[in-house]
N, C-alpha and C. Protein backbone atom coordinates (compact mmCIF):
# COMPACT_ATOMS: atom_id res chain seq x y z
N UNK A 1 29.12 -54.28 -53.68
CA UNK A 1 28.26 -53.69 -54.69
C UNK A 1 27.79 -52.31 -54.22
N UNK A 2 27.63 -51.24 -54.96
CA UNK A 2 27.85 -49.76 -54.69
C UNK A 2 25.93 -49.70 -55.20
N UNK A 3 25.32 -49.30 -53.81
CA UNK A 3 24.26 -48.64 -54.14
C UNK A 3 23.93 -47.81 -53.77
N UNK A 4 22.53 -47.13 -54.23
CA UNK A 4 21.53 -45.86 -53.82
C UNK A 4 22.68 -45.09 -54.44
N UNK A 5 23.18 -45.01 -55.75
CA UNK A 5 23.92 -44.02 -56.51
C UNK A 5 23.14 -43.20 -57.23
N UNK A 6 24.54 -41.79 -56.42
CA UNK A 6 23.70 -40.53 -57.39
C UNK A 6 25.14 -40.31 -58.84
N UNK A 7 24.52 -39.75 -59.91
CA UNK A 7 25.36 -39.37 -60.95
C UNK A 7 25.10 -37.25 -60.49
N UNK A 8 26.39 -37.09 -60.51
CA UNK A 8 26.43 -35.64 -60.53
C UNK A 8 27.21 -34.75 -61.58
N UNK A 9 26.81 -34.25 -62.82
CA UNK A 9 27.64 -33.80 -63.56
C UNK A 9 28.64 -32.48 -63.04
N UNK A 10 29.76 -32.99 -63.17
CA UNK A 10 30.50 -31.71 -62.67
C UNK A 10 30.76 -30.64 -62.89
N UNK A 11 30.19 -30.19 -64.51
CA UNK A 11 30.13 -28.74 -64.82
C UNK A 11 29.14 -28.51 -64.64
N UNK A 12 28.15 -28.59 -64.11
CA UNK A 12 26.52 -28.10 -63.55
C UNK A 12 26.88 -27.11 -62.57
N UNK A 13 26.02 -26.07 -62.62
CA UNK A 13 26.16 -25.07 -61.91
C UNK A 13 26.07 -25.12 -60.55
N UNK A 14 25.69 -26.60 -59.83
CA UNK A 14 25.44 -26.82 -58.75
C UNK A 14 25.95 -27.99 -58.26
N UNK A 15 26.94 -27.99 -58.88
CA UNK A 15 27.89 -29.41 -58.32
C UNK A 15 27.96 -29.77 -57.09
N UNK A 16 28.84 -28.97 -56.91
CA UNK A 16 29.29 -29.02 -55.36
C UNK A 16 28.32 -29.17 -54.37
N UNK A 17 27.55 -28.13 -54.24
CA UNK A 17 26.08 -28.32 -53.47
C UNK A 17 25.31 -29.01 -53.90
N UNK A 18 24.85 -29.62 -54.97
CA UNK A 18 24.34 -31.25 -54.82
C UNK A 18 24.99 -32.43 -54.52
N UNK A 19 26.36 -32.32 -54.44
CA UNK A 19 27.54 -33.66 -54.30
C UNK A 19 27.57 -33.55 -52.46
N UNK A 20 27.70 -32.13 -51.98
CA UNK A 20 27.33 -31.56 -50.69
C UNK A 20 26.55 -32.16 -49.51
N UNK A 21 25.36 -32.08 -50.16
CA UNK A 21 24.13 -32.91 -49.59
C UNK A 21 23.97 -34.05 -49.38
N UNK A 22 24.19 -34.71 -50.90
CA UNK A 22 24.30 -36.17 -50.81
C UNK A 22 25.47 -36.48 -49.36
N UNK A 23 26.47 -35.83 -49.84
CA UNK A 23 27.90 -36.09 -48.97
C UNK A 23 27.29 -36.32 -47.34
N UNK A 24 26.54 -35.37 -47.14
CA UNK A 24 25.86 -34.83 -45.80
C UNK A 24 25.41 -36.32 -45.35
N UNK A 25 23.79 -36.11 -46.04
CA UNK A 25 23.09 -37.27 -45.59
C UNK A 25 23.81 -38.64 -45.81
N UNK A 26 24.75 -38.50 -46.74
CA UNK A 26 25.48 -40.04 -46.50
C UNK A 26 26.29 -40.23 -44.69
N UNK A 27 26.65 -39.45 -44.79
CA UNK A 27 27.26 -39.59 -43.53
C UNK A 27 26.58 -39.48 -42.15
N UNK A 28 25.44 -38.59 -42.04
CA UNK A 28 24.57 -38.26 -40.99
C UNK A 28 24.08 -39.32 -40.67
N UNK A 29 23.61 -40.50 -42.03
CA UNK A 29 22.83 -41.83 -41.43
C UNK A 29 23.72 -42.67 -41.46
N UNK A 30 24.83 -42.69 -41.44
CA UNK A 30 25.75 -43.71 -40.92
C UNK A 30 26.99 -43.22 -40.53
N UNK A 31 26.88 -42.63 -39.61
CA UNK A 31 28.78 -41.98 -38.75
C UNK A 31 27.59 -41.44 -37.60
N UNK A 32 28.16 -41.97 -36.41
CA UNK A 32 28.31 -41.08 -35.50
C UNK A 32 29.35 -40.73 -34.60
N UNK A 33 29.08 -39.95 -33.63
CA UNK A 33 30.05 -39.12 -33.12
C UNK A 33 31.62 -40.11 -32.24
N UNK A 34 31.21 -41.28 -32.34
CA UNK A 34 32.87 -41.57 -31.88
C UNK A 34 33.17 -42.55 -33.17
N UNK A 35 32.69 -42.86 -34.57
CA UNK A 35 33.41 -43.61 -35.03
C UNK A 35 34.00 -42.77 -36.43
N UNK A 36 35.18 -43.27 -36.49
CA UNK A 36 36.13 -42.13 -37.20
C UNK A 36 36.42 -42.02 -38.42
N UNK A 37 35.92 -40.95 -38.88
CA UNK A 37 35.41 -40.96 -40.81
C UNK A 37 37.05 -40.88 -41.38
N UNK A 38 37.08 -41.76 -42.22
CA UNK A 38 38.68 -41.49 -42.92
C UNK A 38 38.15 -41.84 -44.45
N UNK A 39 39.06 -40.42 -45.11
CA UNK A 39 38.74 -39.97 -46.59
C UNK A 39 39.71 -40.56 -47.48
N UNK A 40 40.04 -42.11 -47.81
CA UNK A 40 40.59 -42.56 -48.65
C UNK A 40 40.92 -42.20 -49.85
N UNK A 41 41.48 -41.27 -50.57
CA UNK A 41 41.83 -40.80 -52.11
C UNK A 41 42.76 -41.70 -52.90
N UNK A 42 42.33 -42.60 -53.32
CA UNK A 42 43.04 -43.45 -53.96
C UNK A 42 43.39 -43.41 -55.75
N UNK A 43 44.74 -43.31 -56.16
CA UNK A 43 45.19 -42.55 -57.23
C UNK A 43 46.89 -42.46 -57.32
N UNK A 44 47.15 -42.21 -58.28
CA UNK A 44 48.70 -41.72 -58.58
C UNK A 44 48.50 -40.41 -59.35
N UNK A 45 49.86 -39.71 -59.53
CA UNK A 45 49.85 -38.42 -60.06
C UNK A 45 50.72 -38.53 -61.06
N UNK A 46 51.03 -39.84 -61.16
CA UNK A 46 51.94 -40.39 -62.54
C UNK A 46 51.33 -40.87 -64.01
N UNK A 47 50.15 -40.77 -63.71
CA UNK A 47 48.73 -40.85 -64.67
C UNK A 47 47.73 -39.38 -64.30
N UNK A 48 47.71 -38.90 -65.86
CA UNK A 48 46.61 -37.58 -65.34
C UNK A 48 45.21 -38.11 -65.22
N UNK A 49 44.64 -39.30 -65.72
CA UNK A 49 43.42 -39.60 -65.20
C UNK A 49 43.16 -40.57 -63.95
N UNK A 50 44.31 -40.49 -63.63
CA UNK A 50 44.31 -41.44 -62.43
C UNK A 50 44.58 -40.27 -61.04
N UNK A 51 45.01 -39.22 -61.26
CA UNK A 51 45.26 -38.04 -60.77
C UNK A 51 44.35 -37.98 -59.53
N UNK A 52 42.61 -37.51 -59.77
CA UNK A 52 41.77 -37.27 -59.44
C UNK A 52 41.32 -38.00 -57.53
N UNK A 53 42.50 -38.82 -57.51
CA UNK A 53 42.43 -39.01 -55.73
C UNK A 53 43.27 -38.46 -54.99
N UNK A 54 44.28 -38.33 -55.91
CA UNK A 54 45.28 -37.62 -54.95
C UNK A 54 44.97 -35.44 -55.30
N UNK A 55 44.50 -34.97 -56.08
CA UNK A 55 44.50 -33.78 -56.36
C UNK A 55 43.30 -33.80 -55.24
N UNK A 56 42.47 -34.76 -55.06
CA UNK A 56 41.73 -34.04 -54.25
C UNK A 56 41.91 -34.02 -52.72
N UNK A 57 42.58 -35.51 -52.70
CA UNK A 57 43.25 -35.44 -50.93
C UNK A 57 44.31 -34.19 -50.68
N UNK A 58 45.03 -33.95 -51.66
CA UNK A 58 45.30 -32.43 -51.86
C UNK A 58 44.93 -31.51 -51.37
N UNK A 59 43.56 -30.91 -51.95
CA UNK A 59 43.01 -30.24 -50.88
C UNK A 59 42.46 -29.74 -49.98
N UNK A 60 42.11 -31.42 -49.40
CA UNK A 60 41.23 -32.01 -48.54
C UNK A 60 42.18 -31.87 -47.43
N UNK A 61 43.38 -32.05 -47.52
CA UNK A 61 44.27 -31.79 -46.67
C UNK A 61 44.62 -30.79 -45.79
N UNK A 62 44.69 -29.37 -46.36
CA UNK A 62 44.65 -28.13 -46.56
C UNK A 62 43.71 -27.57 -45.50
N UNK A 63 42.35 -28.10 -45.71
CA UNK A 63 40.96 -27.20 -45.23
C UNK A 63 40.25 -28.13 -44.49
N UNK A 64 40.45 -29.22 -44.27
CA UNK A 64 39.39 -30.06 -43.60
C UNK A 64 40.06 -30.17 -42.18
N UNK A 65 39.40 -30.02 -41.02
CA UNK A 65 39.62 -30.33 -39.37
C UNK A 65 40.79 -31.74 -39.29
N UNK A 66 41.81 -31.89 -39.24
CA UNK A 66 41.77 -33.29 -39.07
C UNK A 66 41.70 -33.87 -37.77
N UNK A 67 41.19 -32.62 -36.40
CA UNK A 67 40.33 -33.56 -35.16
C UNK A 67 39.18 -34.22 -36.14
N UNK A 68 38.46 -34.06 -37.15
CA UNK A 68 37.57 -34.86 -36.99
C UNK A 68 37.22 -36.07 -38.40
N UNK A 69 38.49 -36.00 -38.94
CA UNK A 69 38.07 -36.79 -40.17
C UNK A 69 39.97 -37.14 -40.46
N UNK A 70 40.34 -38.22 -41.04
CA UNK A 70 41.53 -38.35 -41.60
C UNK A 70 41.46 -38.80 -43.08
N UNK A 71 42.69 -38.19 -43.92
CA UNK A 71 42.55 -38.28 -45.26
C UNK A 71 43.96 -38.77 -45.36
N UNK A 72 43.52 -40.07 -46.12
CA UNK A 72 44.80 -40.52 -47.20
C UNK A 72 45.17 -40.46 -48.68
N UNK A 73 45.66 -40.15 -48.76
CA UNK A 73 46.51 -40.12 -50.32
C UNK A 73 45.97 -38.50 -51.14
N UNK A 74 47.55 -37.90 -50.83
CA UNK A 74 48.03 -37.09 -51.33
C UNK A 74 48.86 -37.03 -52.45
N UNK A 75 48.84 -35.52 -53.55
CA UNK A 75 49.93 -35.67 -54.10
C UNK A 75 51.62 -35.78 -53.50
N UNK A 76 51.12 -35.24 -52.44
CA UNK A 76 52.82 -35.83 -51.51
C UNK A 76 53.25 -37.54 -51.47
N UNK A 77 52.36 -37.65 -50.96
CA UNK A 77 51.68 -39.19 -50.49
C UNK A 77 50.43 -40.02 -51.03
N UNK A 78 50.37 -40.39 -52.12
CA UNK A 78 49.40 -41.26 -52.98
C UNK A 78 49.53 -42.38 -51.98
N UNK A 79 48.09 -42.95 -52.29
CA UNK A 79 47.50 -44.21 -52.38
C UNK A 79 47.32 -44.86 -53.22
N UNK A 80 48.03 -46.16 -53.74
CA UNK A 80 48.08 -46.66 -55.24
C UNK A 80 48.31 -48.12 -55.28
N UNK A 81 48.08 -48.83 -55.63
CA UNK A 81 48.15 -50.17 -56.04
C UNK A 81 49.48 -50.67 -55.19
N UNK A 82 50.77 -49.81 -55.33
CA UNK A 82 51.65 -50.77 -54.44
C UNK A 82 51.58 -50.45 -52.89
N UNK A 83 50.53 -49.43 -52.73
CA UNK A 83 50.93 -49.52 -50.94
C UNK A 83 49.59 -49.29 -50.57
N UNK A 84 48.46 -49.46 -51.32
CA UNK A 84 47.12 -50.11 -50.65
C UNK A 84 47.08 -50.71 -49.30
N UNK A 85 47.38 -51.81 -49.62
CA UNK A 85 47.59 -52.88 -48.81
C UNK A 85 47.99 -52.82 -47.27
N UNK A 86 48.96 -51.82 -47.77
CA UNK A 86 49.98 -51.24 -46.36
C UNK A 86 48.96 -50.35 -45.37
N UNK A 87 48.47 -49.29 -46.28
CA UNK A 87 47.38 -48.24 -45.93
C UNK A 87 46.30 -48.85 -45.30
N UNK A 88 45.10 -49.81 -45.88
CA UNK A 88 44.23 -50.33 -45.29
C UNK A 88 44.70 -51.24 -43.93
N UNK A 89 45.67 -52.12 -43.73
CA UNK A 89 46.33 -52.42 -42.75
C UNK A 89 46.37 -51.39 -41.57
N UNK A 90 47.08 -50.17 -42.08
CA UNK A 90 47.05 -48.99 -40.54
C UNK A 90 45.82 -48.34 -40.45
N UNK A 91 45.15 -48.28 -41.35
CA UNK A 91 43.95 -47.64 -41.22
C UNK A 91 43.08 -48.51 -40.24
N UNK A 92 42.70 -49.77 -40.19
CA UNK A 92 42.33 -50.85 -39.33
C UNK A 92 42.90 -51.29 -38.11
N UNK A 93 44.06 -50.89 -38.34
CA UNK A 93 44.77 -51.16 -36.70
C UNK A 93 44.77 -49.78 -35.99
N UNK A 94 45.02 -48.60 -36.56
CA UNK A 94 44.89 -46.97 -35.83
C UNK A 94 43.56 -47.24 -35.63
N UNK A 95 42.47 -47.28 -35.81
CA UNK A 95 40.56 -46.51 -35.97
C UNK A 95 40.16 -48.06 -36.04
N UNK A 96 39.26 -47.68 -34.79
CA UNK A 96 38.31 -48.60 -34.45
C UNK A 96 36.78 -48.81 -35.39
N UNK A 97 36.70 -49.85 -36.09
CA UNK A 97 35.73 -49.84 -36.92
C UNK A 97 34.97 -48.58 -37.67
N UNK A 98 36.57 -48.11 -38.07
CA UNK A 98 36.33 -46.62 -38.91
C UNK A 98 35.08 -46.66 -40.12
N UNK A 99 34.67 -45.29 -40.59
CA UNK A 99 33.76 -45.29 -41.63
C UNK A 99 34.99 -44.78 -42.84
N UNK A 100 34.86 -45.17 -43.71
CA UNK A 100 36.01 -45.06 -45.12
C UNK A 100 35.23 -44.86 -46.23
N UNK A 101 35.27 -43.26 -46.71
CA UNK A 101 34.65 -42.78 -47.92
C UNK A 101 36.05 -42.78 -48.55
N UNK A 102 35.56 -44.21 -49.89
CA UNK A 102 36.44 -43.83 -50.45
C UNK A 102 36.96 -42.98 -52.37
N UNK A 103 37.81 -42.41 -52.21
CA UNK A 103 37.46 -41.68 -53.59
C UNK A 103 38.46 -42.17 -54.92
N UNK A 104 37.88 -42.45 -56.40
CA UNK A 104 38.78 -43.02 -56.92
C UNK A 104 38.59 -42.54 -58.83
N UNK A 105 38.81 -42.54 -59.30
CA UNK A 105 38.92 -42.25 -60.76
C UNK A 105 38.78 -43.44 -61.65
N UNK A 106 37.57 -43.35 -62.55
CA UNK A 106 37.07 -44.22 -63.40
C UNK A 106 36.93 -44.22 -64.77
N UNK A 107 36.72 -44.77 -65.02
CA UNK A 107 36.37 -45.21 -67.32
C UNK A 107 35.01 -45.52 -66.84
N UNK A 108 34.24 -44.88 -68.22
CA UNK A 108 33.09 -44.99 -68.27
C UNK A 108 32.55 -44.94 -69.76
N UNK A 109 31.37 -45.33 -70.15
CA UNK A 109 30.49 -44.55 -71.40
C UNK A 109 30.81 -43.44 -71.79
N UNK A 110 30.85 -43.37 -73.17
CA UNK A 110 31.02 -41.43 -73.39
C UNK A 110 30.29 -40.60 -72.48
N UNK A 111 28.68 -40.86 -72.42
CA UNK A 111 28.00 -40.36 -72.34
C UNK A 111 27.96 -39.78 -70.23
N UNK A 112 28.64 -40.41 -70.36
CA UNK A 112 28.83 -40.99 -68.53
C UNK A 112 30.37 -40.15 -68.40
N UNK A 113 31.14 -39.21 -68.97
CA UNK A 113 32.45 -38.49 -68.70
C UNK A 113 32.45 -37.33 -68.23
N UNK A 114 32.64 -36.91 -67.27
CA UNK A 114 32.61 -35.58 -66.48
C UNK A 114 31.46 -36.12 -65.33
N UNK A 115 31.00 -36.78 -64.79
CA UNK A 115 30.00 -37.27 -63.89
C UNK A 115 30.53 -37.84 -62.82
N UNK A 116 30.33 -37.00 -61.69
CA UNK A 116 30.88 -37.87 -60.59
C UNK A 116 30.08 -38.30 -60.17
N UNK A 117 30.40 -39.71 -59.06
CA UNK A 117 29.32 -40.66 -58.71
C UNK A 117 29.43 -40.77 -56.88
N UNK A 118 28.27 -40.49 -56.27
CA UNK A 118 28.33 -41.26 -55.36
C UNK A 118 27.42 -42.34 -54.83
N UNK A 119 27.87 -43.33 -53.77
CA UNK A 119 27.06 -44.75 -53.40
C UNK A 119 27.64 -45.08 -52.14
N UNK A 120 26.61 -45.86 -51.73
CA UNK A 120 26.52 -46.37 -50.77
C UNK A 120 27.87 -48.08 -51.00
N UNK A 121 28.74 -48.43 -49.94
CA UNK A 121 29.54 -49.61 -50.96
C UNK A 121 30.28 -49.35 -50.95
N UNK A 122 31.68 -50.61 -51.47
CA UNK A 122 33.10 -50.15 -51.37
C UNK A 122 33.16 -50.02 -53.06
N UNK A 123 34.51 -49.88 -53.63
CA UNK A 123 34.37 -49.42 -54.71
C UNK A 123 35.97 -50.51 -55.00
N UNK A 124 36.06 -50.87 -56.29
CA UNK A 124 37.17 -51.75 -56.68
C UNK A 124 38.08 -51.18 -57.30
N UNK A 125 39.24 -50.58 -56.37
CA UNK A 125 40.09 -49.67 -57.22
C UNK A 125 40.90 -50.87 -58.15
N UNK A 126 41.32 -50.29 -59.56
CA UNK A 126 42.04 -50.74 -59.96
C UNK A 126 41.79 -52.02 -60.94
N UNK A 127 40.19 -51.82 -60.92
CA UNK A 127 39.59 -53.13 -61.97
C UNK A 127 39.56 -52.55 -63.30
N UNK A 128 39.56 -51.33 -63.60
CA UNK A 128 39.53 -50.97 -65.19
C UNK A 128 41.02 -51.19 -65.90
N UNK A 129 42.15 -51.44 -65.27
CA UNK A 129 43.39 -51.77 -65.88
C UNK A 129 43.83 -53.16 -65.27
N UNK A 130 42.36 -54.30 -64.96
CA UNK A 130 42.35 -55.55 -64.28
C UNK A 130 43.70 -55.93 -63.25
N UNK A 131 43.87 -54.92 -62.21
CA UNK A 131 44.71 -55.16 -60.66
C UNK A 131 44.02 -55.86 -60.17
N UNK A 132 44.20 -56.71 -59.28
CA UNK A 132 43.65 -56.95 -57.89
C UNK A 132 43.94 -56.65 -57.15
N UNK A 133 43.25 -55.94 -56.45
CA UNK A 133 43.29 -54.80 -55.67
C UNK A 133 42.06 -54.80 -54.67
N UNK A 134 42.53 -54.56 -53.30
CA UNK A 134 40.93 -55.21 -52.66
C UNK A 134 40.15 -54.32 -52.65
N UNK A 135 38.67 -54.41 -52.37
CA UNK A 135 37.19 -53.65 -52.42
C UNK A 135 38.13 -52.76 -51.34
N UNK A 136 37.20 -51.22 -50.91
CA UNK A 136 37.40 -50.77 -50.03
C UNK A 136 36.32 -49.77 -50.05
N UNK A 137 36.00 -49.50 -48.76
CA UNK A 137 35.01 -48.50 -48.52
C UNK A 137 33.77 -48.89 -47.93
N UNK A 138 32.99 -47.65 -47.01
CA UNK A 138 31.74 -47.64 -46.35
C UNK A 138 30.84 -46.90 -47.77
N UNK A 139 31.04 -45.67 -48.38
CA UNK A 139 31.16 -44.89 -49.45
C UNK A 139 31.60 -44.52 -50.44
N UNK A 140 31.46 -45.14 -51.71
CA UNK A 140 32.15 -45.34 -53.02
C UNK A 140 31.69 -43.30 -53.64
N UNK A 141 33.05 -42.66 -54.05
CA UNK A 141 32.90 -41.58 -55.24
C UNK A 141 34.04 -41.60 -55.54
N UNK A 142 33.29 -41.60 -57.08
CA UNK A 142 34.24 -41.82 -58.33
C UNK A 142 33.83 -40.83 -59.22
N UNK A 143 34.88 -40.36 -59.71
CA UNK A 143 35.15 -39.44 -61.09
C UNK A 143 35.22 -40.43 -62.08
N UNK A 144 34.04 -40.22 -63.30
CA UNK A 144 34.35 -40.66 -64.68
C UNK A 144 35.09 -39.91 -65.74
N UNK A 145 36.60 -40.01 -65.49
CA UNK A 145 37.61 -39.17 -66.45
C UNK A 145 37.83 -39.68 -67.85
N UNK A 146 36.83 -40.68 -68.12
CA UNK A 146 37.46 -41.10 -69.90
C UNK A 146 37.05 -41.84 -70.15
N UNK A 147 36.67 -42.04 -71.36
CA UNK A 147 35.91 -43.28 -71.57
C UNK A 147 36.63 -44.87 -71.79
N UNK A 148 35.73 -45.67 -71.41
CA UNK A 148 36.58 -47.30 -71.41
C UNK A 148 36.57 -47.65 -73.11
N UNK A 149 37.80 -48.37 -72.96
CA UNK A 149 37.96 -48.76 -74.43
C UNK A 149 38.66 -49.80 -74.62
N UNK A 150 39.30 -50.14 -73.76
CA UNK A 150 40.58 -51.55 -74.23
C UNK A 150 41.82 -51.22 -73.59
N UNK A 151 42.08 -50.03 -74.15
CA UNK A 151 43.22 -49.14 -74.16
C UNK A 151 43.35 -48.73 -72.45
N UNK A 152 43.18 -49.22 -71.50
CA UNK A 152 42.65 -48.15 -70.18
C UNK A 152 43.63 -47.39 -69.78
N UNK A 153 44.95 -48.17 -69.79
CA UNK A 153 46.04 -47.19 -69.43
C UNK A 153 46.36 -46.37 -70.09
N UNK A 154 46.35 -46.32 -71.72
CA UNK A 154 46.40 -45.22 -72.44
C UNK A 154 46.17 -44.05 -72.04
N UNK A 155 44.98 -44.46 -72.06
CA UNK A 155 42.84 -43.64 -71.76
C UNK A 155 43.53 -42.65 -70.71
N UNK A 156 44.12 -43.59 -69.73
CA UNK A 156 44.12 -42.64 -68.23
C UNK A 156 45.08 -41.51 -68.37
N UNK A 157 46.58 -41.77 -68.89
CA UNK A 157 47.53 -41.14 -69.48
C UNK A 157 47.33 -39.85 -70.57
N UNK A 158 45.71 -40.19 -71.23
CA UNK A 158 45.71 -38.91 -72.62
C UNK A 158 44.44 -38.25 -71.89
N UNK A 159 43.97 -38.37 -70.13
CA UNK A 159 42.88 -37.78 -70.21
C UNK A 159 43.24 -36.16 -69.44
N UNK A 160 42.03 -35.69 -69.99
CA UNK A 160 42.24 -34.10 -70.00
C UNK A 160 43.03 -33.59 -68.42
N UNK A 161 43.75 -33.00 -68.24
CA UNK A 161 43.84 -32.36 -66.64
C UNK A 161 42.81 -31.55 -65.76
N UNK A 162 42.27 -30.58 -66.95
CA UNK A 162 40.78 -29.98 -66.96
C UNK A 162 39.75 -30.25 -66.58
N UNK A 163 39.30 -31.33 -66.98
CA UNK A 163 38.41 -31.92 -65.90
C UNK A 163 38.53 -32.82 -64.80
N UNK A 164 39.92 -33.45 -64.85
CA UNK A 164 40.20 -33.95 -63.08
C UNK A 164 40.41 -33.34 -62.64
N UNK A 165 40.65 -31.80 -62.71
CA UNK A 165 40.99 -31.00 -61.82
C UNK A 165 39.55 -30.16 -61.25
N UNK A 166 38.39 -29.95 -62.12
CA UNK A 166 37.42 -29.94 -62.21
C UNK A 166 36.62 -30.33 -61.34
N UNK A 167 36.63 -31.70 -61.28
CA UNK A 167 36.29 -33.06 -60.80
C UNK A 167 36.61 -32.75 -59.16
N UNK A 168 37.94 -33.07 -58.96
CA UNK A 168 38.77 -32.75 -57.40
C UNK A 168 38.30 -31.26 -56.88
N UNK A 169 37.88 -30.06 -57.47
CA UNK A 169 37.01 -29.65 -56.67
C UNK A 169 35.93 -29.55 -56.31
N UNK A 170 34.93 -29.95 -57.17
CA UNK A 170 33.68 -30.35 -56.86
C UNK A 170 33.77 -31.37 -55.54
N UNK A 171 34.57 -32.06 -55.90
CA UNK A 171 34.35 -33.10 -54.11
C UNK A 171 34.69 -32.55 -53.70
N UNK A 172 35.73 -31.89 -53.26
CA UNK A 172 36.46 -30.89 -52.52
C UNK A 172 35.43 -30.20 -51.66
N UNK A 173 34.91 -29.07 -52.63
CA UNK A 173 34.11 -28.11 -51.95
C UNK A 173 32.90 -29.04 -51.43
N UNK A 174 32.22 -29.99 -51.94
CA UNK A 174 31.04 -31.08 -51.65
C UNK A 174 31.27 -31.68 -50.14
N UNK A 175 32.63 -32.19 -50.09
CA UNK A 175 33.11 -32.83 -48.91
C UNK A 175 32.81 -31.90 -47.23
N UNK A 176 33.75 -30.63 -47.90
CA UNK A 176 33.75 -29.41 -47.12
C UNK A 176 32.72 -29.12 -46.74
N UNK A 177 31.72 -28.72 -47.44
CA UNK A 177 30.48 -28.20 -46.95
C UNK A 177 29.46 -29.39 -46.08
N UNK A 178 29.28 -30.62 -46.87
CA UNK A 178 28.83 -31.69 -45.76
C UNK A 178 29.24 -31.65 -43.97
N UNK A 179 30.74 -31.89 -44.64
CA UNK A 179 31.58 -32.00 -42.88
C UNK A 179 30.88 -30.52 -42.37
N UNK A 180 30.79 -29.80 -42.62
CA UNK A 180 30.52 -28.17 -41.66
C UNK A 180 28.83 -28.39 -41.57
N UNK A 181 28.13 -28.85 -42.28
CA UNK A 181 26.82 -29.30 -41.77
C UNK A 181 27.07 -30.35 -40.59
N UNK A 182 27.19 -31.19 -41.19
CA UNK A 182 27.63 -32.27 -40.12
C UNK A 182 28.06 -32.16 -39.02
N UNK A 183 28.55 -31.03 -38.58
CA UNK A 183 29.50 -30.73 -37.48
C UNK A 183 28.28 -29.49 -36.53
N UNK A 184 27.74 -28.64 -37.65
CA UNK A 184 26.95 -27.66 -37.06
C UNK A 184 25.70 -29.03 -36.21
N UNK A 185 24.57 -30.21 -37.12
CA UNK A 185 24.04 -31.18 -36.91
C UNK A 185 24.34 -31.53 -35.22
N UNK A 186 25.87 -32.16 -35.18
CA UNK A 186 25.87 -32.28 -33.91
C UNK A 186 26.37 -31.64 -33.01
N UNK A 187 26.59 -30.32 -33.11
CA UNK A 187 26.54 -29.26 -32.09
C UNK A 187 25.11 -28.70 -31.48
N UNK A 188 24.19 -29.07 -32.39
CA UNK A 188 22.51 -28.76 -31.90
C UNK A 188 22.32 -29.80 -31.39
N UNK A 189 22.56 -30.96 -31.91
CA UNK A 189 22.17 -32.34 -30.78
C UNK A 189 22.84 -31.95 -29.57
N UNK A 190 24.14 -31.70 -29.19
CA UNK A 190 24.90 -31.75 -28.07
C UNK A 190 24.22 -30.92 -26.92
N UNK A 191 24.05 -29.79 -27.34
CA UNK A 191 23.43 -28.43 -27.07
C UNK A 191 21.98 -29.14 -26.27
N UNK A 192 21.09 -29.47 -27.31
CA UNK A 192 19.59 -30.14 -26.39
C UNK A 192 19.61 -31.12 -25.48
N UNK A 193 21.03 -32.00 -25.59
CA UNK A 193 21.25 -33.59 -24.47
C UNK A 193 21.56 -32.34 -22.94
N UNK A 194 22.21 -31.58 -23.02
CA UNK A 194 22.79 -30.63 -21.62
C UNK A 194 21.66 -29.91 -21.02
């Protein structure tokens, strides 16, 4: 169960730096310095509303340290319903009681579309088109790309590119800027222990 959730609308002029912060303090009170943050993007690029894990491991890929954080599922390399399974497996046998923020694309309320979410919690990929698919995560964020209706696979297939793409940088830049707090954080701790 996913708590202490924030809703962040993603065309707000301050996305990123409120998704940022949250990102920050999520991690500051639970990661420290030897246990190993891995950025789960879970998604296909064979659905445009399902898009939104892999566009952003995309370009999370690109710009983030990977001495200090590992990211799965790319548009090279998705994370998706048939090789989950496989993924959480190496992820548990590589990283010792790793921390796993994981990121995933959702149906929601009208009123609830363009809002990304983050929480405390794993998050159930793959319950809006009823997979079973296991929980995963220390940190549930999710993009609400469309609204739920019956239809989900439709839904995911007719939703805009515009705003998952939208969406994938707001975490993007949110992610980015946390980790470089985070990193400055314990370079001042390190600094006062010497």
């Amino acid at each position: 169960m996913i708590k202490n959730i924030y809703y962040i609308d993603a065309m707000s002029e301050n996305a990123a730096k409120r998704f940022g912060d949250i990102f920050f303090n999520k991690i500051h009170d639970n990661l420290d310095e030897y246990r190993r943050l891995i950025i789960l993007c879970i998604g296909t690029d064979r659905a445009t509303g399902d898009s939104l894990g892999p566009i952003t491991g995309h370009k999370l890929i690109s710009t983030v340290d990977s001495g200090d954080v590992s990211i799965f599922g790319t548009l090279e390399k998705p994370v998706h319903a048939k090789n989950i399974h496989q993924t959480l497996d190496y992820i548990h046998a590589a990283y010792d009681n790793p921390f796993i923020a994981a990121i995933d694309a959702c149906l929601g309320k009208p009123e609830s579309v363009g809002y990304i979410t983050i929480g405390e919690g794993p998050i159930n990929p793959g319950a809006g088109l009823s997979k079973s698919l296991p929980t995963v995560g220390n940190m549930s964020i999710t993009g609400i790309v469309n609204v739920a209706m019956g239809m989900d696979f439709a839904v995911l297939q007719n939703t805009r590119l515009h705003l998952v793409v939208k969406m994938a940088e707001v975490i993007h830049a949110g992610i980015y800027a946390g980790l470089k707090n985070y990193q400055k954080s314990y370079s001042r701790i390190n600094k006062n222990i010497v």
